[in-house]
Each structure stands twice: as structure tokens, then as C-alpha cells.
C-alpha atoms as a PDB file:
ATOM      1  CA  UNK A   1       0.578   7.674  -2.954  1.00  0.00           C
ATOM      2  CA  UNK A   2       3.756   5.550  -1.606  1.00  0.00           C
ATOM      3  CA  UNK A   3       6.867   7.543  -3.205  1.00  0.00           C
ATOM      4  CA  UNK A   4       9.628   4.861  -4.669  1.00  0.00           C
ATOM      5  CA  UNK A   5       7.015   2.105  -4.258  1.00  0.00           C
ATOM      6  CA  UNK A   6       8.625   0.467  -6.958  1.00  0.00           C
ATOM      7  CA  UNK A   7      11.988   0.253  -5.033  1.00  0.00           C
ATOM      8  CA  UNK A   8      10.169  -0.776  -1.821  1.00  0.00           C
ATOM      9  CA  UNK A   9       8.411  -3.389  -2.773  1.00  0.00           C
ATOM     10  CA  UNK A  10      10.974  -4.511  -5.096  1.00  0.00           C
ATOM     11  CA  UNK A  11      13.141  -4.877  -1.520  1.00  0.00           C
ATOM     12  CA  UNK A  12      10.512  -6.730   0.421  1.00  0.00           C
ATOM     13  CA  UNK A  13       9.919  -9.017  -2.644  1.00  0.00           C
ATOM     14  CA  UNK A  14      13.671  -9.752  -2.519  1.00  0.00           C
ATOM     15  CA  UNK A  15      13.527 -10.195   1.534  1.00  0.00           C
ATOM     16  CA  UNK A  16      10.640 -12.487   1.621  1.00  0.00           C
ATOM     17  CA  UNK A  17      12.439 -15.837   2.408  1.00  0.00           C
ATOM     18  CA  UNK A  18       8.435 -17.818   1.738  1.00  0.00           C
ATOM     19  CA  UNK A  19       6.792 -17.248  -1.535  1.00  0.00           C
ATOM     20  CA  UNK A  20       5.127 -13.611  -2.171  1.00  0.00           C
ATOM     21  CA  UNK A  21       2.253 -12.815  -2.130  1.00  0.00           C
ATOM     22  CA  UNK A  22      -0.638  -9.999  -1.686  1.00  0.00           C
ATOM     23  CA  UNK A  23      -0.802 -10.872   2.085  1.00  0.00           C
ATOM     24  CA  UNK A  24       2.922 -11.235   3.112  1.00  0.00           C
ATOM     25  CA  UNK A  25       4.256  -8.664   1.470  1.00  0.00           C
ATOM     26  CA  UNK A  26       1.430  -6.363   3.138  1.00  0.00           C
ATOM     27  CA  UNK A  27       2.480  -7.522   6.275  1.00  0.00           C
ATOM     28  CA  UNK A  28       6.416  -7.279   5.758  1.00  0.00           C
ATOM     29  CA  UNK A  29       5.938  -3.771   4.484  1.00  0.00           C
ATOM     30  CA  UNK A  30       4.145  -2.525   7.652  1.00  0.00           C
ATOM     31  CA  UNK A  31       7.307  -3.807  10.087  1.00  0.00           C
ATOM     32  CA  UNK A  32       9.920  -2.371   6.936  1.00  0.00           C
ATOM     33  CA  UNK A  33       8.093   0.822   6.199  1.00  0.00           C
ATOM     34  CA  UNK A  34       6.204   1.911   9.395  1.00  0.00           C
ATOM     35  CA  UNK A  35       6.237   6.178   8.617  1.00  0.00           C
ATOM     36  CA  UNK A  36       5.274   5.491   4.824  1.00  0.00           C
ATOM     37  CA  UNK A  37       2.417   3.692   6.235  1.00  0.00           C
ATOM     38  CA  UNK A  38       1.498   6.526   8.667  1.00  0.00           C
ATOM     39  CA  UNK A  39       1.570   8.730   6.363  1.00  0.00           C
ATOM     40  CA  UNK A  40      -1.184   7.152   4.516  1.00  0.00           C
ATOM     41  CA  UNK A  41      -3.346   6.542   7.285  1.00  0.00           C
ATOM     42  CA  UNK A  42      -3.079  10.035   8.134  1.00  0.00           C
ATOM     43  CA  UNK A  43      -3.740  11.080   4.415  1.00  0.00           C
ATOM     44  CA  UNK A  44      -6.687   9.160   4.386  1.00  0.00           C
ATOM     45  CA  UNK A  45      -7.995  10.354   8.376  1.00  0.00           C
ATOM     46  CA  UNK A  46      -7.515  14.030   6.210  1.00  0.00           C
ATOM     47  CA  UNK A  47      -9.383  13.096   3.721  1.00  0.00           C
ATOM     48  CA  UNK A  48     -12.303  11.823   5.206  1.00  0.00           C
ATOM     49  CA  UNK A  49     -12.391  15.121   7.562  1.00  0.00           C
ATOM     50  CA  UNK A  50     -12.245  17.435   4.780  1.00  0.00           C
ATOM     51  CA  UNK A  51     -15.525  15.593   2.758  1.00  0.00           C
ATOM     52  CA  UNK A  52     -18.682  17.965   2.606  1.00  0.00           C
ATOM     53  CA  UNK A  53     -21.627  16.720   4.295  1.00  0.00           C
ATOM     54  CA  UNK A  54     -23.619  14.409   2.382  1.00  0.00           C
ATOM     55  CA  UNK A  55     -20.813  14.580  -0.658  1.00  0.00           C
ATOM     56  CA  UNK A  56     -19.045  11.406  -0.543  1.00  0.00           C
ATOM     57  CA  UNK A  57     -15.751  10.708  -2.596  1.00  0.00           C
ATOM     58  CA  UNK A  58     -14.689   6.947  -2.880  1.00  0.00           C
ATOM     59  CA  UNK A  59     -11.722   6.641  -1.585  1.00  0.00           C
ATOM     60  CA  UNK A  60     -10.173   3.517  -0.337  1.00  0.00           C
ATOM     61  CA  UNK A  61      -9.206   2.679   3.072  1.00  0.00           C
ATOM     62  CA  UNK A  62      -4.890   2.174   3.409  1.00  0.00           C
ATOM     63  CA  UNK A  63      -5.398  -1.078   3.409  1.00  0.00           C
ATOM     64  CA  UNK A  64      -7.138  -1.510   0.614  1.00  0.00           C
ATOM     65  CA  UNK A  65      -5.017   0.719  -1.574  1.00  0.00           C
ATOM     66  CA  UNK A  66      -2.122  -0.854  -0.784  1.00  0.00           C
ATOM     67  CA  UNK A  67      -3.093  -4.516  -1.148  1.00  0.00           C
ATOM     68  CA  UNK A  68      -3.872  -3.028  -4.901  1.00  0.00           C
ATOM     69  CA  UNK A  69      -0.786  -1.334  -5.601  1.00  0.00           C
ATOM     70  CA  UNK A  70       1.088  -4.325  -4.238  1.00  0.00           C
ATOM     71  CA  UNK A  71      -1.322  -6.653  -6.381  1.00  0.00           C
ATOM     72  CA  UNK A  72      -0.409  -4.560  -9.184  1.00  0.00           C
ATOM     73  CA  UNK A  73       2.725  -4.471  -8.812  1.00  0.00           C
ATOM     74  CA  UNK A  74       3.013  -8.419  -8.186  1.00  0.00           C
ATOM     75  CA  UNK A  75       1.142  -8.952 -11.408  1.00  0.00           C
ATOM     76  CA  UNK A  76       3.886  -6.684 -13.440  1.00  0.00           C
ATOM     77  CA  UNK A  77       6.660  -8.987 -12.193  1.00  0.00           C
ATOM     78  CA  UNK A  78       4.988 -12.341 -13.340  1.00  0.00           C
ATOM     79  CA  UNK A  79       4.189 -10.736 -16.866  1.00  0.00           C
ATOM     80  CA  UNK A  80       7.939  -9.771 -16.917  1.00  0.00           C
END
């Protein structure tokens, strides 16, 4: 959902002066990336608007899907 998340979070990683983690690196990329993370608050306010009555499609809140894409991503750079 975030495009050149890889480069983003590869920049905040790198900008982090304490040790990175899940939570800091949430934090620094709301002040760094503000419209990116507009953009999926408003995807998600979409989404939810759009869902039939009584139909409901799990999808996670922006917060949530972000922690786990930067979780993700964190875990690809210890296994490097």
C-alpha cells in the first residue's frame, strides 16, 4: 500500500539516532511521511464506506498495517 516503502523505511532506519524498532520507526515515519500516511487513512475511511451491509472484509486499521510492514521489513534486515 506505501509505494517505495522499501526506500522509506530504509531512510528512517538510517535517521534513527536510538536503536530501531517497531514503535520508533512508526512514529518517525508519521513526522517524515505525513501525505503517505493520509493517504492510507483515507484508503482505509474508503474502504470501510464502500463494505455491504452485514458483509465484512478484514481489513486492518493504518496502524496496524503499517506496524506489520515495518515489522516485516525490520525482520528482513536482521536476516540480512
Amino acid at each position: 500500500m506505501i509505494l517505495g516503502k522499501e526506500d522509506k523505511f530504509k531512510s528512517i532506519f538510517e535517521s534513527l539516532k536510538e536503536q530501531p524498532n517497531e514503535i520508533n520507526m512508526f512514529s518517525e515515519f508519521l513526522k517524515t511521511y505525513p501525505e503517505e500516511w493520509k493517504q492510507l487513512k483515507i484508503i482505509f475511511s474508503k474502504f470501510n464506506r464502500s463494505k455491504n451491509f452485514g458483509k465484512t472484509i478484514p481489513l486492518p486499521k493504518p496502524e496496524q498495517s503499517l506496524k506489520k510492514e515495518i515489522r516485516i521489513w525490520l525482520k528482513s534486515q536482521n536476516d540480512n
